[in-house]
Protein backbone atom coordinates (compact mmCIF):
# COMPACT_ATOMS: atom_id res chain seq x y z
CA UNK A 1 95.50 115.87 101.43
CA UNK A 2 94.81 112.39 99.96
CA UNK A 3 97.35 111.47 97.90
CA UNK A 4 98.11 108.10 95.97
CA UNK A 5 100.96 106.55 95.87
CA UNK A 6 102.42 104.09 92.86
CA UNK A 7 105.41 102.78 92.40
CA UNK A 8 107.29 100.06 90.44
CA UNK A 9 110.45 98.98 88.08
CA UNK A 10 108.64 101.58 85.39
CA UNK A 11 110.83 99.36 82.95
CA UNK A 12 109.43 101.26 81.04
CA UNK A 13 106.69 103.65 82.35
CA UNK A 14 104.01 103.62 79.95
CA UNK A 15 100.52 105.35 79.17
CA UNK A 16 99.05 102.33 81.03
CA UNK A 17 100.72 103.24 84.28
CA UNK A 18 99.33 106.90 83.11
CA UNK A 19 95.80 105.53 82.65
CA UNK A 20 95.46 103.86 85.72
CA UNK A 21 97.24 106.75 87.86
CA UNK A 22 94.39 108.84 86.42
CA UNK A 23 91.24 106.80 87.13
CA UNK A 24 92.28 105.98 90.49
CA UNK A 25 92.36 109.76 91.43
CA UNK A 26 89.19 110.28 90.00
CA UNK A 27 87.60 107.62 91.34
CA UNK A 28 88.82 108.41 95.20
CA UNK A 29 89.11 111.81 94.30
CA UNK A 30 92.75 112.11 95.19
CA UNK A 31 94.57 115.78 95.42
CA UNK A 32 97.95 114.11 93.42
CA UNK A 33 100.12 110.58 93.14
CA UNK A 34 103.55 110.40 93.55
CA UNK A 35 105.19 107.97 90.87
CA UNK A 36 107.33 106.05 92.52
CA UNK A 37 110.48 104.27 90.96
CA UNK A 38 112.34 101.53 92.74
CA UNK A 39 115.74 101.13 93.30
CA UNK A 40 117.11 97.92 93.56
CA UNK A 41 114.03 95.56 93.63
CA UNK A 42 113.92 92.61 95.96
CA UNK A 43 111.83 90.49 93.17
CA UNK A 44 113.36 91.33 90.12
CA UNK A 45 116.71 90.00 88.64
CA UNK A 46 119.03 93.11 88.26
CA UNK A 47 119.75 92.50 85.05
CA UNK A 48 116.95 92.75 83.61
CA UNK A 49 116.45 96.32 84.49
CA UNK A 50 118.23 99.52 83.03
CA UNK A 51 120.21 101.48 85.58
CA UNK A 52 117.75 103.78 88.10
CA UNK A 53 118.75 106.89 86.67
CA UNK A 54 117.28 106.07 83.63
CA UNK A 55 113.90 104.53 85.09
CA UNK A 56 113.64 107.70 87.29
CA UNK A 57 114.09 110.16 84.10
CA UNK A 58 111.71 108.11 81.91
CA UNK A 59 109.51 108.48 85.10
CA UNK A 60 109.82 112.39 84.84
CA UNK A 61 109.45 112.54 81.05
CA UNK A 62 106.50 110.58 81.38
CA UNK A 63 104.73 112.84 84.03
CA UNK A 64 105.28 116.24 81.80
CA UNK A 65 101.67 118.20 81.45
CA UNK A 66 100.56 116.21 84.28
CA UNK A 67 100.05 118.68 87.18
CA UNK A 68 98.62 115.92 89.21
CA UNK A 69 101.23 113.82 88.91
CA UNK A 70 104.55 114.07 90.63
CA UNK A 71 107.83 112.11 91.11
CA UNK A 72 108.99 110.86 93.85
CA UNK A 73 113.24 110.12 94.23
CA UNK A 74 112.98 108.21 98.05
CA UNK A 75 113.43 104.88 96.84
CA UNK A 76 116.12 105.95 94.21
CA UNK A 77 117.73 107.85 96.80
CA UNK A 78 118.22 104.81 99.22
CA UNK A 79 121.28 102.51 99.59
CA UNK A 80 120.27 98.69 98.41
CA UNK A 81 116.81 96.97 98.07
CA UNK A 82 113.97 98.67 98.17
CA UNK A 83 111.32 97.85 100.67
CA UNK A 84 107.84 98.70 100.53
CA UNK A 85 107.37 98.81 104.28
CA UNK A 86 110.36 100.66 104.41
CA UNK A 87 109.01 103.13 101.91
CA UNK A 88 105.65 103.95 103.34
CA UNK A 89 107.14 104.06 106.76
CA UNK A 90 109.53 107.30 105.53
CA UNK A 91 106.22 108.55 103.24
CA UNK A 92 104.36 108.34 106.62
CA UNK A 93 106.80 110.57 108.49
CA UNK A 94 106.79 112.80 105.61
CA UNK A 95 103.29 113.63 105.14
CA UNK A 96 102.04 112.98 109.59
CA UNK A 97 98.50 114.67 108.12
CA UNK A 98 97.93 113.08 105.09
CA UNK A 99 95.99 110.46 103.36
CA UNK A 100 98.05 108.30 101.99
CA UNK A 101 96.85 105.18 99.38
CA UNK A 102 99.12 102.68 97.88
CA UNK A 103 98.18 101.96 94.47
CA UNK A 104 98.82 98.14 93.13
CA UNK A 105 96.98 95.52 90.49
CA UNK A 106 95.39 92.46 92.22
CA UNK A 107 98.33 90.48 90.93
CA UNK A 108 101.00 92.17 92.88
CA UNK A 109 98.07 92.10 95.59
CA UNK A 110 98.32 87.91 96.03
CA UNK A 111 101.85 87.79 96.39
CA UNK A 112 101.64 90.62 99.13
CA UNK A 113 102.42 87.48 102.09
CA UNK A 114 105.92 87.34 100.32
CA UNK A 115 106.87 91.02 101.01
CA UNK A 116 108.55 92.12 104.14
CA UNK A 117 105.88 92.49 107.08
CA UNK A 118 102.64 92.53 104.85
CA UNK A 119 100.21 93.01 108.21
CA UNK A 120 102.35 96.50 108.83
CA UNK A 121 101.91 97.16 105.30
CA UNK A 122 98.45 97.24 105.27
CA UNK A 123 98.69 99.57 108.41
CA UNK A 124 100.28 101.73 107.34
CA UNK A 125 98.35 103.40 104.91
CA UNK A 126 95.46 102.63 102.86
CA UNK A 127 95.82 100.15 99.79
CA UNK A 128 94.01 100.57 96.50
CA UNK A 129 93.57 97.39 94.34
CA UNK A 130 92.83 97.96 91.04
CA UNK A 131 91.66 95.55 87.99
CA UNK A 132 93.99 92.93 86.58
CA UNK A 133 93.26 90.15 83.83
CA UNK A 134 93.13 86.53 85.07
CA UNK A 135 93.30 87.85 89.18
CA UNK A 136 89.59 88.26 90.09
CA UNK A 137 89.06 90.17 93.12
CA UNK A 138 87.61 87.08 94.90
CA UNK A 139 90.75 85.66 95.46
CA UNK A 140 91.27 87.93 98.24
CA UNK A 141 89.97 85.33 101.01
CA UNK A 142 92.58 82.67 100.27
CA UNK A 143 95.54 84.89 100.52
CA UNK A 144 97.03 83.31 103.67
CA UNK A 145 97.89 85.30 106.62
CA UNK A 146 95.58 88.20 105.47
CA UNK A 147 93.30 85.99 106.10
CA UNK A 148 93.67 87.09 110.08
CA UNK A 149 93.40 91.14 109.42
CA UNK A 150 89.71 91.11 108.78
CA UNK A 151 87.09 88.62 107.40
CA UNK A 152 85.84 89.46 103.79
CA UNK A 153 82.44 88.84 102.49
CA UNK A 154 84.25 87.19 99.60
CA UNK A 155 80.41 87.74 97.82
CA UNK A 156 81.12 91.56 97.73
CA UNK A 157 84.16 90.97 95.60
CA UNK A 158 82.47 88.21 93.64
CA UNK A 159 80.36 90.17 92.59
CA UNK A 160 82.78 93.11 91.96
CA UNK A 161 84.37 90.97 89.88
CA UNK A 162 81.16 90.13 87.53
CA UNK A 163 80.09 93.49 87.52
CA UNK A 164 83.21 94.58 86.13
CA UNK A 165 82.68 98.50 87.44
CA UNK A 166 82.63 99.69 90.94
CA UNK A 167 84.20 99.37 93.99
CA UNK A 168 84.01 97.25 97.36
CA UNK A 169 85.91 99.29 100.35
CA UNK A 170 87.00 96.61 103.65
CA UNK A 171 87.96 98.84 107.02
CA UNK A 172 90.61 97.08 108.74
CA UNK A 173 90.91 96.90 112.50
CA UNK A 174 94.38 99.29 111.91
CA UNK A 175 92.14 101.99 111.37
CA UNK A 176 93.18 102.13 107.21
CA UNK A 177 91.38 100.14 104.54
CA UNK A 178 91.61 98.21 101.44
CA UNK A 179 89.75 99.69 98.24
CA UNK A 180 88.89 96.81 95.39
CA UNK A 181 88.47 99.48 92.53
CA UNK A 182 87.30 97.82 89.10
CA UNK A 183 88.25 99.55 86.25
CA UNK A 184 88.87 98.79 82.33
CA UNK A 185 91.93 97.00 82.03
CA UNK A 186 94.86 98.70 79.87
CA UNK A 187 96.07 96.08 77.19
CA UNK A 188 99.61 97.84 77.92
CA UNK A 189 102.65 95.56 79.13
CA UNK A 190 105.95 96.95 79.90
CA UNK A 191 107.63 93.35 78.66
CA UNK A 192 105.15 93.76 75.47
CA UNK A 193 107.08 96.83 74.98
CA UNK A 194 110.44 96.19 75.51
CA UNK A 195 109.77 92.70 72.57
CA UNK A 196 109.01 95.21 70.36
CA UNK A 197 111.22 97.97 71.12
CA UNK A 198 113.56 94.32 70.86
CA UNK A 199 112.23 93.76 67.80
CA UNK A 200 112.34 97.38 66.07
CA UNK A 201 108.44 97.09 66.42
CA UNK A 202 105.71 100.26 66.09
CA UNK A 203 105.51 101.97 70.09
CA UNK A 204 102.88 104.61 69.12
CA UNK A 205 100.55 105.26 71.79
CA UNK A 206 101.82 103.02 73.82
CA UNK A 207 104.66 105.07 75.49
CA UNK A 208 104.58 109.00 75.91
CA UNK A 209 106.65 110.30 73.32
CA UNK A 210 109.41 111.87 75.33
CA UNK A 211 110.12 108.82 76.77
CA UNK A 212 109.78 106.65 73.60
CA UNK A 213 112.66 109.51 72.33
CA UNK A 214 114.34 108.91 75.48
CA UNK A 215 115.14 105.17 75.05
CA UNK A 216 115.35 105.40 71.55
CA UNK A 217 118.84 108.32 72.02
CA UNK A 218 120.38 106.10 74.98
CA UNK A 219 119.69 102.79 73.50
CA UNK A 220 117.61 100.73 75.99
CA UNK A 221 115.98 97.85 75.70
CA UNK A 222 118.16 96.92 72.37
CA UNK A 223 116.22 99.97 70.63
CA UNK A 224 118.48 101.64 67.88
């Protein structure tokens, strides 16, 4: 099977998460994507994020009447920060004849030298870039030690980047790749929604309503 894989805070999941879940496996034709939820983030401040049980039953709310969609507990599940490489390594195991892509905006994509062991990362499984406003594909060459995984015709991504549809896919020596997938942006922010929800501000279409009931009966994000 070939099956994404996308994970994050989800504080909150919203139908931008949805929309981009749903073009990707479309696009690379993927049999399902497990939603991922983190656990304790290394880059986040914990503070700032409700409790994991509630992220992980947005997460499920969210992914009702999606039979594509599915949600995956393993980072939940597992004592103290959550690790990507640690993640895919135990996802690897799990699915030995599998397909598996990691799903992430070109954004997350730059800082990727900051995470723990980025050149096993990108071994471990293929990674799917996808569109992000202000983070042009291009960058890609002058994101330090990637720089010594494979050379990039930064052109290709260049003009990825002005054609604004498309996709440019790099083998890797590791035997994976890395897919630069332009696609329309979603104007959805998860801090955009927790100002308003803040604020007592209109959600409509920008959460799925179970979960936009969810927060509203246990009182997240200062909603009442």
């Amino acid at each position: 099977m070939r099956i994404g894989l996308l994970g994050g805070t989800f504080n909150p999941i919203h139908n931008g998460h949805l929309y981009i879940a749903e073009e990707v496996r479309k696009k690379l034709h993927l049999d399902r994507i497990l939603f991922i939820p983190s656990g304790t983030p290394p880059h986040k401040k914990e503070k700032t994020i409700p409790p994991a049980k509630h992220r992980l039953e947005m997460t499920r709310l969210a992914l009702l009447g999606h039979p594509d969609f599915e949600l995956c507990e393993i980072e939940v599940k597992r004592p103290g920060k959550s690790y990507s490489v640690e993640t895919l390594s135990e996802l690897k195991r799990l699915h030995p004849h599998d397909r598996l892509f990691f799903i992430i905006g070109m954004d997350a994509f730059v800082d990727l030298p900051t995470w723990r062991e980025p050149e096993r990362l990108l071994s471990l499984c293929d990674f799917v870039i996808v569109t992000r406003p202000g983070h042009p594909f291009s960058q890609f060459p002058d994101i330090g030690p990637l720089q010594k995984i494979q050379k990039v015709d930064s052109s290709r991504l260049l003009e990825l980047d002005h054609l604004g549809k498309g996709s440019v896919t790099i083998p890797l020596t590791s035997g994976t790749s890395i897919h630069f997938l332009s696609i329309s942006p979603s104007p959805i922010s998860a801090s955009e929604i927790r100002k308003r929800l803040a604020a007592g501000a209109e959600t409509k279409n920008l959460l799925p309503e179970p979960v936009a009931s969810y927060i509203i009966k246990n009182k997240l994000y200062g909603a009442s």
